[in-house]
Protein backbone atom coordinates (compact mmCIF):
# COMPACT_ATOMS: atom_id res chain seq x y z
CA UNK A 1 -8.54 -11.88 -10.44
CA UNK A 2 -9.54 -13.17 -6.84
CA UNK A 3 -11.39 -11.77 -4.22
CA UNK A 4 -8.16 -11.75 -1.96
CA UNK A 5 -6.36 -9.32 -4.31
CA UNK A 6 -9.28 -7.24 -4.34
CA UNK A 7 -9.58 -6.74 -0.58
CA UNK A 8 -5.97 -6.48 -0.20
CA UNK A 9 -6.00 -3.44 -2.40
CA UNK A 10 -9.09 -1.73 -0.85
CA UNK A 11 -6.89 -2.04 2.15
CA UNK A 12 -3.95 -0.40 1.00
CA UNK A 13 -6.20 2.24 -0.92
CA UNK A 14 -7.78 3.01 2.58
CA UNK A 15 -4.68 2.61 4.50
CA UNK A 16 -2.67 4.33 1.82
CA UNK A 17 0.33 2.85 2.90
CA UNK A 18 1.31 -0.95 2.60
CA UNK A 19 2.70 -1.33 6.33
CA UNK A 20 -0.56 -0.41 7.70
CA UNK A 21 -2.53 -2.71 4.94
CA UNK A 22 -0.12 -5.39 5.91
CA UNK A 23 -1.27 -5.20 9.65
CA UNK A 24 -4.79 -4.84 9.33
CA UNK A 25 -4.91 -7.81 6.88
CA UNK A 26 -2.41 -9.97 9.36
CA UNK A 27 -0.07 -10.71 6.19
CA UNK A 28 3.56 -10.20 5.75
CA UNK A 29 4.52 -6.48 3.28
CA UNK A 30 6.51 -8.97 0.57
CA UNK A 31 3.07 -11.10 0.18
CA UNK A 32 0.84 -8.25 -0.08
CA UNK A 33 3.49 -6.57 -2.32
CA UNK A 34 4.01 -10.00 -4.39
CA UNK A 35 0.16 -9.72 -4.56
CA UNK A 36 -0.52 -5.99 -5.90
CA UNK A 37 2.04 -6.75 -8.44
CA UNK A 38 0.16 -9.28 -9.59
CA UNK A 39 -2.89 -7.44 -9.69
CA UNK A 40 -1.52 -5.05 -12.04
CA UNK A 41 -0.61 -7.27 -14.10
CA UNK A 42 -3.50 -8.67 -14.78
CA UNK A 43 -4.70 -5.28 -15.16
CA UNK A 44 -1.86 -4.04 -17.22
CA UNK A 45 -1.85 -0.85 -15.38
CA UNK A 46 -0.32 1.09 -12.28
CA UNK A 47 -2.79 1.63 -9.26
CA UNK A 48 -0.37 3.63 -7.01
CA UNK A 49 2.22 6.09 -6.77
CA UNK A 50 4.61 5.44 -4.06
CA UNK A 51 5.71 8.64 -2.10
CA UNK A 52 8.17 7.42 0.75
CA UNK A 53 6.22 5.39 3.02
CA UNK A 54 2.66 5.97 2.00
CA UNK A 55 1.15 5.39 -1.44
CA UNK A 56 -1.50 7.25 -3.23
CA UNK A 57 -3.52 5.77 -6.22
CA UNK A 58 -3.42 6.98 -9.74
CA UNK A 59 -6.33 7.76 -12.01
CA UNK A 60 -6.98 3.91 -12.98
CA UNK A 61 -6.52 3.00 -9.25
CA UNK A 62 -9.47 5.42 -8.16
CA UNK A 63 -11.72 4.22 -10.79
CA UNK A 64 -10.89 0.48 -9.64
CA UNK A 65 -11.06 1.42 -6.46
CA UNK A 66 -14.95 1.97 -6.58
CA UNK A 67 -15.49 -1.15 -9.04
CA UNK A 68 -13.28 -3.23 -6.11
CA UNK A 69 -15.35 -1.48 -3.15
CA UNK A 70 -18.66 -2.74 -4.91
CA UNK A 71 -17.49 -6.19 -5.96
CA UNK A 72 -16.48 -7.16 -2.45
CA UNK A 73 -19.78 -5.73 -1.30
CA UNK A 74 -21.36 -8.26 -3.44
CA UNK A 75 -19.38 -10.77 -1.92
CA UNK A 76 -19.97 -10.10 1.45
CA UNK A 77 -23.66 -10.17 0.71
CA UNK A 78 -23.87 -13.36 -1.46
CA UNK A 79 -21.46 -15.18 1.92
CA UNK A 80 -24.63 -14.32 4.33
CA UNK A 81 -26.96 -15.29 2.13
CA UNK A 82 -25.21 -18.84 1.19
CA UNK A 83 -24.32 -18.71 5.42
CA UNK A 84 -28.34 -17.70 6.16
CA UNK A 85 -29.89 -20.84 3.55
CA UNK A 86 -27.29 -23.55 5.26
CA UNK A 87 -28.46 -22.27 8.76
CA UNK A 88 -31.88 -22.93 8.37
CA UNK A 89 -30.91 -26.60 7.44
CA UNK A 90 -28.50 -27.10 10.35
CA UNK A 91 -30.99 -28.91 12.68
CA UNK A 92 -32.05 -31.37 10.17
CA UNK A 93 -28.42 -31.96 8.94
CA UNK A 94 -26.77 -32.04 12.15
CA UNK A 95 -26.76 -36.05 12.59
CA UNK A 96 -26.32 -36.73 8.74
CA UNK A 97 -23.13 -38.36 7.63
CA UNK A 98 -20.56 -36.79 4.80
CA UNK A 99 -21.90 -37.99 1.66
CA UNK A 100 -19.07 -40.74 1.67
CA UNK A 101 -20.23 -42.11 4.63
CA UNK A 102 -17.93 -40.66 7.21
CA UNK A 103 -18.51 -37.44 8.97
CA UNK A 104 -16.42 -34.60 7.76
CA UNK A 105 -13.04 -34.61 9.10
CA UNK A 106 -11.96 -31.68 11.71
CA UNK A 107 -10.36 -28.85 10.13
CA UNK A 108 -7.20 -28.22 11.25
CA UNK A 109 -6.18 -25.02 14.08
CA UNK A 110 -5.05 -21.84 12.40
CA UNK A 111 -1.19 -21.36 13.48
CA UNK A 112 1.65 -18.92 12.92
CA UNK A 113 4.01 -21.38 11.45
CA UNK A 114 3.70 -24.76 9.88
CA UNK A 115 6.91 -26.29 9.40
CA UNK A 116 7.63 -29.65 6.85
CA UNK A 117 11.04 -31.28 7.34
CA UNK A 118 13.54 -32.74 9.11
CA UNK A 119 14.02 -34.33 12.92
CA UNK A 120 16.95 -36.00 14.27
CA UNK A 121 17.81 -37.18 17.83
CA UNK A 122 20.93 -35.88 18.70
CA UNK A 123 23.64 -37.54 20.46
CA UNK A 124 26.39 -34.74 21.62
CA UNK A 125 30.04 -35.41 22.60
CA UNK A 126 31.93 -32.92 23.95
CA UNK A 127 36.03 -33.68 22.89
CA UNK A 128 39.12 -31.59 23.44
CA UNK A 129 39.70 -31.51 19.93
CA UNK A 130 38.36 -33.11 16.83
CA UNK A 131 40.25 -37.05 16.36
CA UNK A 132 43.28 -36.99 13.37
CA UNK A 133 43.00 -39.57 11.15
CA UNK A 134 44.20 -42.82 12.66
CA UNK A 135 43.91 -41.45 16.68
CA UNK A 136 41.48 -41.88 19.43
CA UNK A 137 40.60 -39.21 21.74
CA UNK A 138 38.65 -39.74 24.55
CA UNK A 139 35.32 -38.66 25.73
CA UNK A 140 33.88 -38.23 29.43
CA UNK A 141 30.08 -37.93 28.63
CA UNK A 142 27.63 -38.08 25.68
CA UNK A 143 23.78 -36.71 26.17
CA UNK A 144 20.94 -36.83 24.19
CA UNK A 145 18.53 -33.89 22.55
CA UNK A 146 15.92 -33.53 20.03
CA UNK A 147 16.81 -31.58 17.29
CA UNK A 148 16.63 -31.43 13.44
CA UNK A 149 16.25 -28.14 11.38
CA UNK A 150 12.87 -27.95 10.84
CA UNK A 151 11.75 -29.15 13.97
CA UNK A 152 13.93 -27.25 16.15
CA UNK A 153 13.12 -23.88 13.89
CA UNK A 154 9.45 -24.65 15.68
CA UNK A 155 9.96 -25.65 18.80
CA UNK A 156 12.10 -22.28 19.18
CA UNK A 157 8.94 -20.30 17.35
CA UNK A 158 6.68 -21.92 19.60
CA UNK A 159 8.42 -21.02 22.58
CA UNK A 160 8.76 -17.27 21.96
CA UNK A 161 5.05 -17.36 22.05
CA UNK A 162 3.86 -18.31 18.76
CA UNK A 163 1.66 -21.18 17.66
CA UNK A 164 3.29 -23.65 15.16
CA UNK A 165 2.74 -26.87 13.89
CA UNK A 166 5.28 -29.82 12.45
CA UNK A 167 5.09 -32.44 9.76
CA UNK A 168 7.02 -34.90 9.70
CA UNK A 169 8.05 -38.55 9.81
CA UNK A 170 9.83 -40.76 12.65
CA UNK A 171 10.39 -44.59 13.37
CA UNK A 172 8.98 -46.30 16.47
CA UNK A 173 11.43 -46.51 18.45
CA UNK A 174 12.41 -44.97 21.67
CA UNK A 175 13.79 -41.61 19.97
CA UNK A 176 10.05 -41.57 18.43
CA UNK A 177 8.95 -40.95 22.36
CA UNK A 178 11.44 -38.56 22.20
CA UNK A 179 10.34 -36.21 19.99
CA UNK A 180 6.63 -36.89 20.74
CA UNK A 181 7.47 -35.71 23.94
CA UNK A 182 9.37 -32.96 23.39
CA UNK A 183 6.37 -31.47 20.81
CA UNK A 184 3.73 -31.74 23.47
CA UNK A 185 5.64 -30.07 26.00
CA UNK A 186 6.25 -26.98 24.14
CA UNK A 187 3.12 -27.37 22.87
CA UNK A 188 3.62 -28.07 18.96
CA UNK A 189 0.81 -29.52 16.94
CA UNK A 190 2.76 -32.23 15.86
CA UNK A 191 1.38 -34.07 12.72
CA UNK A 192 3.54 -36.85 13.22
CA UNK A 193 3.69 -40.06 10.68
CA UNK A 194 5.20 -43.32 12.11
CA UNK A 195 6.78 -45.86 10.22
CA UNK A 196 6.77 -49.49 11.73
CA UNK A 197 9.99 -51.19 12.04
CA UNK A 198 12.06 -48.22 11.42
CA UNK A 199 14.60 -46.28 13.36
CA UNK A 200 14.12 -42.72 13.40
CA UNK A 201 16.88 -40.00 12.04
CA UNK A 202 20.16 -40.10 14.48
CA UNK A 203 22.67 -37.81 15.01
CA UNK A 204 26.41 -38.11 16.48
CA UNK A 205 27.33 -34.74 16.70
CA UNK A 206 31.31 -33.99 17.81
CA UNK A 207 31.99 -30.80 19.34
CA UNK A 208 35.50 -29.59 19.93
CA UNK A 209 36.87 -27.30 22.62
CA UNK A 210 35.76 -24.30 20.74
CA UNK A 211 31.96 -25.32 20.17
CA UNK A 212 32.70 -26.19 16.24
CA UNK A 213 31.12 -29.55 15.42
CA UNK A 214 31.12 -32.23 13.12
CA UNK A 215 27.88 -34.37 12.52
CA UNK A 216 27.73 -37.68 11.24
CA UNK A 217 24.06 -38.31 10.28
CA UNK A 218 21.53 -41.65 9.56
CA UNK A 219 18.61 -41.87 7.93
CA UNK A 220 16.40 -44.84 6.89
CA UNK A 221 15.12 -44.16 3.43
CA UNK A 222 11.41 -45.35 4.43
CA UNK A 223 11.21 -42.17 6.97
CA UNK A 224 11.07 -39.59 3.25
CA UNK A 225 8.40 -37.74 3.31
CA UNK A 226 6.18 -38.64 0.86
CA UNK A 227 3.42 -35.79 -0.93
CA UNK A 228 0.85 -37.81 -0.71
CA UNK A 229 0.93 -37.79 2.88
CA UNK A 230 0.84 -34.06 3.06
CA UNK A 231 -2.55 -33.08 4.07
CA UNK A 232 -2.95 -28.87 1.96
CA UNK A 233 -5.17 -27.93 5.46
CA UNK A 234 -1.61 -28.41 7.30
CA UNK A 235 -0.04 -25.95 5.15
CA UNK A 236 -2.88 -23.38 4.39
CA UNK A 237 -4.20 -22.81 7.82
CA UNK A 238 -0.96 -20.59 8.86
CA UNK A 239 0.41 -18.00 8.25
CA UNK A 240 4.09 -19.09 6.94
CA UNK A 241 5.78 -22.44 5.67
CA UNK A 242 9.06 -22.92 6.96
CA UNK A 243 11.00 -26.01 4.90
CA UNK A 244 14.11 -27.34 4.83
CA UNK A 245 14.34 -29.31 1.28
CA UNK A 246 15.46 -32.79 2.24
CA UNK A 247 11.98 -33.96 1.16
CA UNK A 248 12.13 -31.96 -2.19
CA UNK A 249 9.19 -33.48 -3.89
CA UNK A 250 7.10 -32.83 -0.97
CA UNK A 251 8.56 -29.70 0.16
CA UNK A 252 7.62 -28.64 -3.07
CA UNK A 253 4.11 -29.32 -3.04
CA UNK A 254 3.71 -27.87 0.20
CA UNK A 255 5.66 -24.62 -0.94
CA UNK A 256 3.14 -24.77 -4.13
CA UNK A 257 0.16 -24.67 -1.64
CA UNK A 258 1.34 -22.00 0.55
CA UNK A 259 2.02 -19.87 -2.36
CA UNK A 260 -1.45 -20.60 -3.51
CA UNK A 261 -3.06 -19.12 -0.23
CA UNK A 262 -0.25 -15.73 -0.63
CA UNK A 263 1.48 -17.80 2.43
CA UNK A 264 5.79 -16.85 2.44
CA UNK A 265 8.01 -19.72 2.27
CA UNK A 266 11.12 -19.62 4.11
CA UNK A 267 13.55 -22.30 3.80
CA UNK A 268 16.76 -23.69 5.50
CA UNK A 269 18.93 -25.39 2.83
CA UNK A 270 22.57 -26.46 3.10
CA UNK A 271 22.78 -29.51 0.55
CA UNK A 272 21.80 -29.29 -3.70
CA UNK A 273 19.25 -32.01 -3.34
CA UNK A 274 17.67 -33.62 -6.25
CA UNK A 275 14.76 -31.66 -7.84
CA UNK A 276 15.81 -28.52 -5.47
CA UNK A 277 15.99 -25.99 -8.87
CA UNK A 278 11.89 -26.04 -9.01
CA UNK A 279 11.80 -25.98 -5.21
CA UNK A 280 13.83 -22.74 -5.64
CA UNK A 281 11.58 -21.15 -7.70
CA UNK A 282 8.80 -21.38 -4.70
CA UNK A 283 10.47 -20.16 -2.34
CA UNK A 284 10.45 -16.47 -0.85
CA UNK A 285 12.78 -16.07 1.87
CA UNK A 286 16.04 -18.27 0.68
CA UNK A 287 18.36 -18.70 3.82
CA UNK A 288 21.15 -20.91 3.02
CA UNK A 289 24.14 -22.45 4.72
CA UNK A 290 27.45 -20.66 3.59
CA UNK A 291 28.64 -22.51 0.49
CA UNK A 292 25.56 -23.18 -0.74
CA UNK A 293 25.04 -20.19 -3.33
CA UNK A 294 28.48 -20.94 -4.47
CA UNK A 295 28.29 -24.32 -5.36
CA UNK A 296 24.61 -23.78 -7.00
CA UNK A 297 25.75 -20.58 -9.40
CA UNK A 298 29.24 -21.88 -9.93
CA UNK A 299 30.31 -18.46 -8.48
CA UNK A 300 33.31 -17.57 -6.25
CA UNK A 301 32.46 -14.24 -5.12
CA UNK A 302 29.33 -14.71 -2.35
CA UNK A 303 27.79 -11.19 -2.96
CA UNK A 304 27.21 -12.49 -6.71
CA UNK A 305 26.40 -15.53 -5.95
CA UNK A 306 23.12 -14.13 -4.02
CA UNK A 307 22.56 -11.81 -6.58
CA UNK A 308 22.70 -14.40 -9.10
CA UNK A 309 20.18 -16.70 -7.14
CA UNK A 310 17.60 -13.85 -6.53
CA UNK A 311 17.51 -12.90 -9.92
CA UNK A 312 16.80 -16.75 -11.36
CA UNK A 313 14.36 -17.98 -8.86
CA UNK A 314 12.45 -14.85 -7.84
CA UNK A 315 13.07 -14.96 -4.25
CA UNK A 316 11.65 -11.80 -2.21
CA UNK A 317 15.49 -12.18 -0.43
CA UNK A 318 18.39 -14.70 -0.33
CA UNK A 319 20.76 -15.40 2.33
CA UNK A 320 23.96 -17.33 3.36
CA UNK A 321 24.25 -17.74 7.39
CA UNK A 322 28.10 -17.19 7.72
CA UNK A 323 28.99 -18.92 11.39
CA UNK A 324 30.81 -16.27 13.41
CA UNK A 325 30.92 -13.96 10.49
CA UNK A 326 27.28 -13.10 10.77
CA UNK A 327 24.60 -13.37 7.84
CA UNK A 328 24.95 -11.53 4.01
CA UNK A 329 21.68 -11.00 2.45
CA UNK A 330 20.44 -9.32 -0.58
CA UNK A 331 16.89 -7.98 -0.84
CA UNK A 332 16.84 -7.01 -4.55
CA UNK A 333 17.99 -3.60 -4.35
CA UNK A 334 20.23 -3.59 -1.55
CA UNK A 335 23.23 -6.20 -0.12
CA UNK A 336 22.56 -6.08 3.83
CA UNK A 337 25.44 -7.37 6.53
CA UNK A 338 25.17 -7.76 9.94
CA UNK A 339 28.18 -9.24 12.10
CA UNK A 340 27.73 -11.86 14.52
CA UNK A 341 27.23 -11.22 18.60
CA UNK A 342 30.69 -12.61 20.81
CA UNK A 343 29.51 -15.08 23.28
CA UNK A 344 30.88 -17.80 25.16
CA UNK A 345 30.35 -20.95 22.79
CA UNK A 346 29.56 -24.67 24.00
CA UNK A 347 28.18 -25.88 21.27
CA UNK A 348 27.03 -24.03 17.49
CA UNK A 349 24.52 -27.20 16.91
CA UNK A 350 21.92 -25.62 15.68
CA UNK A 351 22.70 -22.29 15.46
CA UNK A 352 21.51 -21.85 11.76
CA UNK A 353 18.18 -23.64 12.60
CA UNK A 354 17.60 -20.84 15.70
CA UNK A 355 18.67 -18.06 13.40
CA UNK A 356 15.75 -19.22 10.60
CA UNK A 357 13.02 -19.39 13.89
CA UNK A 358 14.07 -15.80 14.54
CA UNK A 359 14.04 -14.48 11.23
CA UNK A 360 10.33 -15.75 10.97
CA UNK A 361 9.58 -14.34 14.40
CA UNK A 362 10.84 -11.03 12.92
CA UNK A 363 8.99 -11.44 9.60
CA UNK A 364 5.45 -12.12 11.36
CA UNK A 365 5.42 -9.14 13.34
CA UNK A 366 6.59 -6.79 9.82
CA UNK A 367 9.94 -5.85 11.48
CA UNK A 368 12.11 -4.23 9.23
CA UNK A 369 14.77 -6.13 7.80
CA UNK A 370 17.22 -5.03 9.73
CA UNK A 371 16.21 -5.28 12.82
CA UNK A 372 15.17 -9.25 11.73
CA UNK A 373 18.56 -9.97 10.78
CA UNK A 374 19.58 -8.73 14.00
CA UNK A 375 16.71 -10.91 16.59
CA UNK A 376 18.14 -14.08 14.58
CA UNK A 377 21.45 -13.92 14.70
CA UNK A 378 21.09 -12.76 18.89
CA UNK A 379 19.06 -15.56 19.33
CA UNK A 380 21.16 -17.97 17.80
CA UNK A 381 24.16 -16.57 19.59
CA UNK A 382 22.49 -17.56 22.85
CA UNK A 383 21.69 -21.03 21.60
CA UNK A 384 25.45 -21.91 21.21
CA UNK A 385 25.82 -21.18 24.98
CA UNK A 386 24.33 -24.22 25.65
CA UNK A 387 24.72 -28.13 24.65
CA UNK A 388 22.19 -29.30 21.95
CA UNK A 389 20.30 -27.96 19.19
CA UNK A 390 18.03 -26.11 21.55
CA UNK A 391 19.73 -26.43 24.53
CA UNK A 392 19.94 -22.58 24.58
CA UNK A 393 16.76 -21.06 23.04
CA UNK A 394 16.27 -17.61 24.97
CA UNK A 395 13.30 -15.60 26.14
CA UNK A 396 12.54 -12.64 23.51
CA UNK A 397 13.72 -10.56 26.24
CA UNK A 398 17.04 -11.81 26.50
CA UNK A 399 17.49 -11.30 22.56
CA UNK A 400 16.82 -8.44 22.58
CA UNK A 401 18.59 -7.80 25.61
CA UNK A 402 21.61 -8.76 23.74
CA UNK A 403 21.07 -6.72 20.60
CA UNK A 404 21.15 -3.64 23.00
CA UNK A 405 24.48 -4.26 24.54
CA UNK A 406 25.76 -7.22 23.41
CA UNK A 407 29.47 -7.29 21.84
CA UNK A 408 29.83 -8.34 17.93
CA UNK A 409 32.94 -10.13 15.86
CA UNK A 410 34.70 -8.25 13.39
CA UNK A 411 32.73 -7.58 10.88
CA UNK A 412 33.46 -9.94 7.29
CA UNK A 413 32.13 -7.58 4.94
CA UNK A 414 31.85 -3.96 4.30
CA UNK A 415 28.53 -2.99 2.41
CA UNK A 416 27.46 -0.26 0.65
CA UNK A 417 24.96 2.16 3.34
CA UNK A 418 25.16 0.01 5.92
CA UNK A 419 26.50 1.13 9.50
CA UNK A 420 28.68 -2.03 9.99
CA UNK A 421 31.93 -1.79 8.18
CA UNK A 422 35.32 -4.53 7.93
């Protein structure tokens, strides 16, 4: 039993309700959920009675309550002492080195969103159509962007006024600037590694007439992201993980970490990487390209698919971004759909990586799910107005601007209780 649990039950006790506990404590309702579940298990008995949105405690909860209230009391008291002792010591300690001989290291700035993943400089050319096998087609211009799924998923964050930070690895080369520019100038803490003599990721990204693309990628092997060079202080000072899986083994220890500190992990995966079934398992908002659930549960139908994936990895919710069809999800107990906003398309590159910034922009402020689905898929609408992977990230305004009035596709599904139907 930790001290955590213990004060994030006094709060929902007090608050008797889990959104307001979930506010006051700054976390997200599925951790504090994920944690009270766990708590009575431990206990191996109920502490509340839910009664629509507001909670009240049962017998055992009101007798734990007390034993809770008094324990953290404790706590607080033994902190100020332990704070009070090192106080008196400070002037005599300041100079003193760590006791391996350096002074201790800076700890990292608390931030919204810590991303680990993927960068790629993208180079975009616009064609009439996509080449036949065997033709040429020719091109009148090619420009360059910073993108990648991870990295873009922060930049956006950080531009609709969050604070974020990115790990990750690039050559040294001139796309290394690149990126290094492009961080500080939306003002990412980049925790960038650099790898001498290699190239970092490229992109050649082919976009027809209709905005559809085709990517043909590169990536030198010595840019994987190794755990060992994860540092836990990036991960556990914020308050959500975003991943996209390429670097399993050290997505995996990051995911690990965050789930330590009650931290969600939302990934972006599109590809059944090696190692990704334990990755799976620590993961708590599962947004996936398409196909994906598919191809990993051998499953036609998509609906059973997510099902399927939710009930063997323990996900809070799974996902599959659908292109112009929208985005299917399934929290559990209920299959949610909601269509896709019409706009004029120049380019979908990195539409999926916008919709996963505005899911976790909807996520940190406790939006319903709903209306989350609805911010990301807006905001990635508005990104495939422009050229690039970020070439059209939006103002919060103008997302929401275009959930009010903006016009939707067709919709691709018809689910149960929901308003949106085929």
């Amino acid at each position: 039993m930790e001290l955590k649990q213990l004060a994030s039950f006094t709060a929902v006790a007090e608050q008797r309700s889990f959104p307001g506990a979930a506010r006051l404590l700054h976390l997200t309702q599925p951790v504090l959920a994920r944690r009270m579940r766990e708590l009575e298990e431990t206990l191996g008995v109920r502490l509340f009675v839910h009664e629509g949105d507001s909670v009240r405690l049962t017998h055992a909860g009101q007798v734990f309550l007390k034993e809770a209230q008094a324990l953290l009391a404790q706590a607080e008291r033994a902190t100020a002492l332990t704070r009070h002792a090192a106080e008196e010591h400070t002037a005599e300690q300041k100079d003193a080195p760590a006791s391996n001989g350096f002074p201790a290291a800076d700890e990292p700035a608390m931030v919204d969103l810590v991303g680990v993943g993927l960068n790629a400089t993208d180079t975009v050319i616009p064609l009439p159509h996509h080449p036949a096998p065997g033709s040429k087609v020719e091109y009148h211009a090619a420009s360059v962007h910073p993108g990648g799924q991870t990295a873009t998923t922060v930049v956006a964050c950080q531009h609709w006024g969050m604070r974020t930070r990115y790990v990750g690895k690039l050559g040294d080369d001139s796309a290394a600037a690149l990126h290094r520019e492009a961080f500080a100038r939306a003002g990412v803490d980049a925790q960038l590694i650099t790898v001498e003599g290699a190239a970092s990721p490229q992109s050649i990204i082919l976009v027809d007439g209709e905005g559809e693309r085709s990517v043909l990628c590169q990536r030198d092997e010595r840019l994987t992201l190794q755990p060992d060079e994860l540092d836990r202080a990036w991960i556990q000072r914020a308050r959500a993980l975003h991943i996209d899986g390429f670097d399993t083994a050290a997505a995996a220890l990051a995911a690990g970490w965050a789930r330590e500190a009650g931290i969600p992990v939302i990934a972006d995966l599109d590809e059944l990487y090696p190692g990704v079934d334990e990755l799976l398992t620590k993961i708590d908002y599962l947004i996936v390209s398409r196909d994906f659930p598919c191809r990993l549960m051998q499953e036609n139908d998509l609906e059973t698919a997510l099902r399927g994936m939710q009930r063997r990895y323990g996900n809070t919710l799974t996902a599959a971004t659908l292109g112009h069809d929208g985005v299917l999800a399934w929290d559990g107990r209920q299959m949610h759909y909601v269509p896709a906003f019409h706009v004029p398309v120049a380019d979908t590159t990195g539409a999926g990586d916008i919709f996963h910034a505005g899911f976790i922009y909807g996520l940190l402020q406790a939006w319903p799910l709903e209306r989350t689905l609805e911010f990301a898929c807006a905001a990635a609408a508005l990104n495939c107005m422009a050229a690039g992977a970020r070439g059209g990230i939006q103002t919060v305004e103008a997302v929401e601007k275009l959930m009010a009035s903006g016009a939707r596709y067709h919709s691709a599904f018809c689910v149960a209780d929901e308003s949106w139907t085929r």
